[in-house]
C-alpha atoms as a PDB file:
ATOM      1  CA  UNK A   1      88.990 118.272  91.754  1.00  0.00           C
ATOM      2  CA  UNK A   2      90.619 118.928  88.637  1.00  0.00           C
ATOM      3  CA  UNK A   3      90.121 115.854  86.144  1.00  0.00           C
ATOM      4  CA  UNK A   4      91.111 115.642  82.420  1.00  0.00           C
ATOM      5  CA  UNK A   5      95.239 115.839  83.587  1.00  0.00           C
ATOM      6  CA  UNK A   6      97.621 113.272  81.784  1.00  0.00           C
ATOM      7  CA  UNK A   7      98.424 110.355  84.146  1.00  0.00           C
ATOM      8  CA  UNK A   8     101.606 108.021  82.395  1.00  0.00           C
ATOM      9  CA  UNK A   9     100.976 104.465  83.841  1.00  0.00           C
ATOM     10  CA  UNK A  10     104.613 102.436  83.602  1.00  0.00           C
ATOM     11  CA  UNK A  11     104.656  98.802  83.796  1.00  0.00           C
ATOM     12  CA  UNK A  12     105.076  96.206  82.231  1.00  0.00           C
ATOM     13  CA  UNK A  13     102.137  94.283  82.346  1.00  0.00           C
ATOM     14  CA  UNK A  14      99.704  94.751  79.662  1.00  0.00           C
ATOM     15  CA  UNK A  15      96.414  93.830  81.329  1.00  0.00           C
ATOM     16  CA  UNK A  16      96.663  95.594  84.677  1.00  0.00           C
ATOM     17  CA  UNK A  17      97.587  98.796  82.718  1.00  0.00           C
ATOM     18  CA  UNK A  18      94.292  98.542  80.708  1.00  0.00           C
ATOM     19  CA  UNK A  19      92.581  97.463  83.884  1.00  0.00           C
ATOM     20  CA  UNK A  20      93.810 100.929  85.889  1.00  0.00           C
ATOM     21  CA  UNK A  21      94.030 102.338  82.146  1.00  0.00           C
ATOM     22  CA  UNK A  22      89.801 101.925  82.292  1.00  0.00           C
ATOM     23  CA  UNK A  23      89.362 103.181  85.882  1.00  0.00           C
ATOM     24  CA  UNK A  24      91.199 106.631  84.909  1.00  0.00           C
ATOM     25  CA  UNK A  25      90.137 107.157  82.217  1.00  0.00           C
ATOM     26  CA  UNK A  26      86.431 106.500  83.405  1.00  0.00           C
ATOM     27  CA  UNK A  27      87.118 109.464  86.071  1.00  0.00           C
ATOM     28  CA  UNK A  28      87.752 111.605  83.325  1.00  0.00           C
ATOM     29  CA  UNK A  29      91.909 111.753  83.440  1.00  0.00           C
ATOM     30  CA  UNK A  30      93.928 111.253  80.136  1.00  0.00           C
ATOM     31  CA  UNK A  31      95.729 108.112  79.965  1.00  0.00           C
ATOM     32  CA  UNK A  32      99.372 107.195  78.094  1.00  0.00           C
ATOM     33  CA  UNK A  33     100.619 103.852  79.325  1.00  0.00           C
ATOM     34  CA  UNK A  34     104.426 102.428  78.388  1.00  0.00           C
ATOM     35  CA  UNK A  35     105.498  98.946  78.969  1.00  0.00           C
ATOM     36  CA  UNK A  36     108.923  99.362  79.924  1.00  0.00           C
ATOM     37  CA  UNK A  37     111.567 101.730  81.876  1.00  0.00           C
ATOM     38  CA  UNK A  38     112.883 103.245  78.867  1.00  0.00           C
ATOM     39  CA  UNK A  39     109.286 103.537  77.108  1.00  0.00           C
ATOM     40  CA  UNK A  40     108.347 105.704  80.311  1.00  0.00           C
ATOM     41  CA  UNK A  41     111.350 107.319  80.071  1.00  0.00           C
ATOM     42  CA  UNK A  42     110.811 108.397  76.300  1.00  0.00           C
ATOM     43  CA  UNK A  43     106.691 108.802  77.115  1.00  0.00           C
ATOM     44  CA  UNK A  44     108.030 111.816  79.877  1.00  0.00           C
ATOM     45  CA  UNK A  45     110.655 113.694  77.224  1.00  0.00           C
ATOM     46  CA  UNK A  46     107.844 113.813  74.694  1.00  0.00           C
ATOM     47  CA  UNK A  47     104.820 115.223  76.859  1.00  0.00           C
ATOM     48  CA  UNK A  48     105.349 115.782  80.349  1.00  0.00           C
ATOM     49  CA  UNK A  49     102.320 114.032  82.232  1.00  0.00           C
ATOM     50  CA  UNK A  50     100.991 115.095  85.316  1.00  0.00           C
ATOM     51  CA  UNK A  51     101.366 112.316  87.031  1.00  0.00           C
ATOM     52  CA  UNK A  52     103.419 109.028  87.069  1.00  0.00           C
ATOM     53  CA  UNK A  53     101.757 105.593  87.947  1.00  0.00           C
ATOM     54  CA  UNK A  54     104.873 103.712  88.144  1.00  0.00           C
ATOM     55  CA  UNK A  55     105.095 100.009  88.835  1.00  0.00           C
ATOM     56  CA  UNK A  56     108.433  98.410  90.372  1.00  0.00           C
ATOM     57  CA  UNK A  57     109.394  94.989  88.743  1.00  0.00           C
ATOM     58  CA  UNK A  58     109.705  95.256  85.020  1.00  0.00           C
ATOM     59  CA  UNK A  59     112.630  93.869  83.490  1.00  0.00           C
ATOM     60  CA  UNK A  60     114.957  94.320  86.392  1.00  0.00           C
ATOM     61  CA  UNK A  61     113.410  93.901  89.828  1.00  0.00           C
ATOM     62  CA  UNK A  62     113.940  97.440  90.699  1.00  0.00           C
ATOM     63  CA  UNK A  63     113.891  99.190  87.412  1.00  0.00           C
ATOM     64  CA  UNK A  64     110.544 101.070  89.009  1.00  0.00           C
ATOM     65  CA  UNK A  65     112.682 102.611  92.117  1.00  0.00           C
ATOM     66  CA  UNK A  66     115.889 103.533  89.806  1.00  0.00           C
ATOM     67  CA  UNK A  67     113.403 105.233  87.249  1.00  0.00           C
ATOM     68  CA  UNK A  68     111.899 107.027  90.431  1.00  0.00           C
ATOM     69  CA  UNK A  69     115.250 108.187  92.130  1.00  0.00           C
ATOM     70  CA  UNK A  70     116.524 109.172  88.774  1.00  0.00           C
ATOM     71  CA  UNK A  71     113.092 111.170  87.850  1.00  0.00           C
ATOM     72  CA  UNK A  72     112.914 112.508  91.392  1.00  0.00           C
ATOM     73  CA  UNK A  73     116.629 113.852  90.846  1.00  0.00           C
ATOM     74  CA  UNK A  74     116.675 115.589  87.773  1.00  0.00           C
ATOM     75  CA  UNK A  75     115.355 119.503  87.820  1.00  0.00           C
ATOM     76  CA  UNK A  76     113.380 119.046  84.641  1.00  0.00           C
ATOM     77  CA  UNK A  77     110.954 116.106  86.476  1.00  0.00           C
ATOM     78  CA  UNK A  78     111.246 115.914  90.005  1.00  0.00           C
ATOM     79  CA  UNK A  79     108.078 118.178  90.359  1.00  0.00           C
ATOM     80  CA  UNK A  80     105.668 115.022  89.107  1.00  0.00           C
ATOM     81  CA  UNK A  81     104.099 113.036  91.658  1.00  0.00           C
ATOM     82  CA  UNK A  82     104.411 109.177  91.433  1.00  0.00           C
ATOM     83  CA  UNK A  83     103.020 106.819  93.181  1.00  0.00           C
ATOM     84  CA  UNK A  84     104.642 103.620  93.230  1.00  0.00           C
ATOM     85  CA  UNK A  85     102.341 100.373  92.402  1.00  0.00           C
ATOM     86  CA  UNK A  86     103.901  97.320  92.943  1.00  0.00           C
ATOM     87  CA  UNK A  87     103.785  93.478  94.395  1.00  0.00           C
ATOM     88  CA  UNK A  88     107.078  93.973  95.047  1.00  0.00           C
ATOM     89  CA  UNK A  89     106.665  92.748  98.871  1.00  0.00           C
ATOM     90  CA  UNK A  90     104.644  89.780  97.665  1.00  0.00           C
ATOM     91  CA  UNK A  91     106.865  88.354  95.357  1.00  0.00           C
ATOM     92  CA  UNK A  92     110.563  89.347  96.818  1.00  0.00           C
ATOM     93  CA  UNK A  93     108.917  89.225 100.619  1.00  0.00           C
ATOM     94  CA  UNK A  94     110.975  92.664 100.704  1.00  0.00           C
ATOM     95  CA  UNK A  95     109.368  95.502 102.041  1.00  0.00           C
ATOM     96  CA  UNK A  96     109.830  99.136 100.629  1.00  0.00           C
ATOM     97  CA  UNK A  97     107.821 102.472 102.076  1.00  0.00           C
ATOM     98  CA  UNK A  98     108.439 106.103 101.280  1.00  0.00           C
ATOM     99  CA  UNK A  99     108.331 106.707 104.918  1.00  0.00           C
ATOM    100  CA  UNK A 100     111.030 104.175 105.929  1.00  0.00           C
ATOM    101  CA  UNK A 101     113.130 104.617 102.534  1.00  0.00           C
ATOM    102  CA  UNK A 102     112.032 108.025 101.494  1.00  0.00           C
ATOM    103  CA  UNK A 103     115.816 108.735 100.721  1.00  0.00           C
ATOM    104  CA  UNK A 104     115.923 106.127  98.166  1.00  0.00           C
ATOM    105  CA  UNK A 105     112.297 106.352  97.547  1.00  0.00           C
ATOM    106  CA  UNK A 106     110.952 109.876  97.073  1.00  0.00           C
ATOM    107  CA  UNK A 107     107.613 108.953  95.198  1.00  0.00           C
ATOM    108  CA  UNK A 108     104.598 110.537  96.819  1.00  0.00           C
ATOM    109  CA  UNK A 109     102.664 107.493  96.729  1.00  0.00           C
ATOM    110  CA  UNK A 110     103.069 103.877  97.495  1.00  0.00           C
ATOM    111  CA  UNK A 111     100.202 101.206  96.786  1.00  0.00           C
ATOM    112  CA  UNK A 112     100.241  97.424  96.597  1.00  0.00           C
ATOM    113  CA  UNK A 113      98.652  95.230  93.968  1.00  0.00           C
ATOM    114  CA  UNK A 114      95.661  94.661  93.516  1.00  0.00           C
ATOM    115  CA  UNK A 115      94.631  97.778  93.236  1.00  0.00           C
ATOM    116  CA  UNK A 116      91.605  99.046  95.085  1.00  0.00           C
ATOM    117  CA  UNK A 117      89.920 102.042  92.452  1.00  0.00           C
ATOM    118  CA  UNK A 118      88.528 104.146  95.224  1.00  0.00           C
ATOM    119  CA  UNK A 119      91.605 103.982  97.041  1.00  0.00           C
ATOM    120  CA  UNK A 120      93.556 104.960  93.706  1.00  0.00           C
ATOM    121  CA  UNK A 121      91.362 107.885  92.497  1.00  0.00           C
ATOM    122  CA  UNK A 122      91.946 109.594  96.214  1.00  0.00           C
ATOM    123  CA  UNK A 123      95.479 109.122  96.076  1.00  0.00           C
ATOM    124  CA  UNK A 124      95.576 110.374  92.441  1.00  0.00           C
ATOM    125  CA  UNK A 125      93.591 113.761  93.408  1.00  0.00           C
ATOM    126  CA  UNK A 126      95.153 114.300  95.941  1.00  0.00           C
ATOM    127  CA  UNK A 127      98.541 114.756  94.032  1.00  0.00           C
ATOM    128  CA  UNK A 128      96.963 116.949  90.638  1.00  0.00           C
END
């Protein structure tokens, strides 16, 4: 397994970024977290992670998916993996999954909050 790669963990919620932040960087992978869409979106043009945590409902419901479709669309990104982490279902009772959207949603990696670490560290080496 190759550690020490540059996960980017987008969303907007301060504690569960440290939280997942802790478990990462514990497991020996570099961590940049952004609180927003266009943070992310500004965090990718400056250093290219590795991988993209990426969580759905920031400001807009779906500002997670669009930033997804529009990373997974343009030549200079769409090589990252990014796993989606969201409560998405929970709170909207809608239910998204690359297998039955993978059109719309072409991340490599969908997992629901709360997060279990083991389950997260797989997924994540797995994908770098």
């Amino acid at each position: 397994m190759d550690r020490n790669k540059r996960i980017l963990i987008v969303d907007d919620d301060p504690d569960f970024a440290a939280a997942i932040g802790k478990i990462l960087t514990s497991a020996h992978y570099e961590v940049e977290k952004a609180g927003s869409l266009q943070a992310g979106m500004k965090a990718i043009e400056a250093r290219t992670p590795d991988l993209i945590l990426l969580d759905v409902m920031m400001e807009k419901y779906d500002d997670g998916f669009n930033m997804c479709y529009d990373l997974k669309h343009d030549a200079r990104y769409k090589h990252i993996p990014v796993i989606i982490i969201t409560a998405v279902t929970e709170v909207t009772g809608l239910k998204f999954s690359p297998e039955t959207d993978g059109e719309y949603l072409q991340a490599e990696g969908y997992l629901r909050k709360p997060i279990n670490a083991e389950v997260l560290l797989k997924k994540i080496a797995s994908l770098v």
